[in-house]
C-alpha atoms as a PDB file:
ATOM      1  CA  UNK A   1       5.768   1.754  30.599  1.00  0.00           C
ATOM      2  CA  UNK A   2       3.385   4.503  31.073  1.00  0.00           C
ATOM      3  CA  UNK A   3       5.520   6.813  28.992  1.00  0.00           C
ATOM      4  CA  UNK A   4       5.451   4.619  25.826  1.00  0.00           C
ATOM      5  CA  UNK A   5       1.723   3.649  26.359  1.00  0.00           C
ATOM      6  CA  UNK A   6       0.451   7.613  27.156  1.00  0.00           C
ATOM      7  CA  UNK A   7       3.039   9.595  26.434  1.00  0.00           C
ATOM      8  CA  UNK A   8       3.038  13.360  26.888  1.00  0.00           C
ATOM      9  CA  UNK A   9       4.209  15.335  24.116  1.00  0.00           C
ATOM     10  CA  UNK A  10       3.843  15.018  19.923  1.00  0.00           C
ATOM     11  CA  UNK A  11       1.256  14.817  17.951  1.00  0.00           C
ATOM     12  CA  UNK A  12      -1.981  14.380  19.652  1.00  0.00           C
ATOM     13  CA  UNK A  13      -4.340  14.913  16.406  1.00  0.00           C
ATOM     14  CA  UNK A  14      -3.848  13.128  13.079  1.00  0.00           C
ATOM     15  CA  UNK A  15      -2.015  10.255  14.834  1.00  0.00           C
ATOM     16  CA  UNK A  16      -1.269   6.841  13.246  1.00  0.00           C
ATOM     17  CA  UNK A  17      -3.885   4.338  14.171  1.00  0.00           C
ATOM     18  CA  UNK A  18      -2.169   1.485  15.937  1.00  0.00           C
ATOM     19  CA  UNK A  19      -3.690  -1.608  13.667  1.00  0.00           C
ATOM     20  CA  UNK A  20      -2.018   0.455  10.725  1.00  0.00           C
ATOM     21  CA  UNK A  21       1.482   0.706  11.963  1.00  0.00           C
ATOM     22  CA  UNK A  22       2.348  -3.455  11.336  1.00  0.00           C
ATOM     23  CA  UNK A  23       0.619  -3.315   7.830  1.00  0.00           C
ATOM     24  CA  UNK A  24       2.722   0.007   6.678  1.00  0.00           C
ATOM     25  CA  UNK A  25       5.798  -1.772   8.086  1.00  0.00           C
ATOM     26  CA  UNK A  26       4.851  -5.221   5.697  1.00  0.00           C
ATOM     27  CA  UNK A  27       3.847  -2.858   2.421  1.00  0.00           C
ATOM     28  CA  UNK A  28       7.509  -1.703   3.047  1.00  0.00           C
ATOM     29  CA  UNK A  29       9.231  -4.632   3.120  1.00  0.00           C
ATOM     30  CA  UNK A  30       7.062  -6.322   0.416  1.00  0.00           C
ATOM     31  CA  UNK A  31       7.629  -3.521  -1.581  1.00  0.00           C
ATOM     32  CA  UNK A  32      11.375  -3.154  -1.003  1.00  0.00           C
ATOM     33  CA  UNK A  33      11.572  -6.915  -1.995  1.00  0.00           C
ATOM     34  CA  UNK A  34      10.091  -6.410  -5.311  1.00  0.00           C
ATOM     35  CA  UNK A  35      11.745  -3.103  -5.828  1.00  0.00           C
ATOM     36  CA  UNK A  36      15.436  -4.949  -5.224  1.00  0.00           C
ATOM     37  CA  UNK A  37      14.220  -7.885  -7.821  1.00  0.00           C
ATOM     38  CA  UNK A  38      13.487  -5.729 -10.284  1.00  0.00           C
ATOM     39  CA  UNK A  39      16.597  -3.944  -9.864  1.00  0.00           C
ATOM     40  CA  UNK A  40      18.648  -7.223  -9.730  1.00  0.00           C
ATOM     41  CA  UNK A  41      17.057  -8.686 -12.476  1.00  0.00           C
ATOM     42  CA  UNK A  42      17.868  -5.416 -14.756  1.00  0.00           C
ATOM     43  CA  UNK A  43      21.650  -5.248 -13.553  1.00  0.00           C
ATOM     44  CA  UNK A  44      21.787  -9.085 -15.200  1.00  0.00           C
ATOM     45  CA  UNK A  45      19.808  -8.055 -17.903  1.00  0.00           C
ATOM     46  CA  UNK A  46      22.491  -5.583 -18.645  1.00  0.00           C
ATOM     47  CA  UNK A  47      24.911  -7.667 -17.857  1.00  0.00           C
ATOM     48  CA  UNK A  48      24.211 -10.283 -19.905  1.00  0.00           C
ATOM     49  CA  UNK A  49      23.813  -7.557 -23.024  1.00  0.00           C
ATOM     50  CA  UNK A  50      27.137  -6.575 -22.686  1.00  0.00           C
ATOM     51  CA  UNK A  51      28.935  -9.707 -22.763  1.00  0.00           C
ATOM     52  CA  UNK A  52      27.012 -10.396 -25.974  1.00  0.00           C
ATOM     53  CA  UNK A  53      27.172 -13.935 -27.244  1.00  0.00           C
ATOM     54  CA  UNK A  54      30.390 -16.285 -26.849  1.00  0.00           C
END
């Protein structure tokens, strides 16, 4: 484990703080959730336009 916790190579300035790394990963998925609603709900939005009424 001492590789992972202190490893030695990379970046050594500018790094990542570690409290950041889980909230990036959530913004992600959050935002990849609301990104694929959207994106569903415009495909049936479409869909529903072409089909036109019955």
């Amino acid at each position: 484990m001492d590789f992972i916790d202190d490893p030695k190579f990379g970046h050594t300035k500018n790094r990542l703080p570690v409290f950041l790394v889980p909230v990036i990963m959530l913004a992600t998925v959050v935002l990849g959730i609301f990104a694929s609603k959207i994106y569903i709900s415009s495909v049936l939005d479409h869909h529903n336009e072409e089909s036109g009424d019955n």
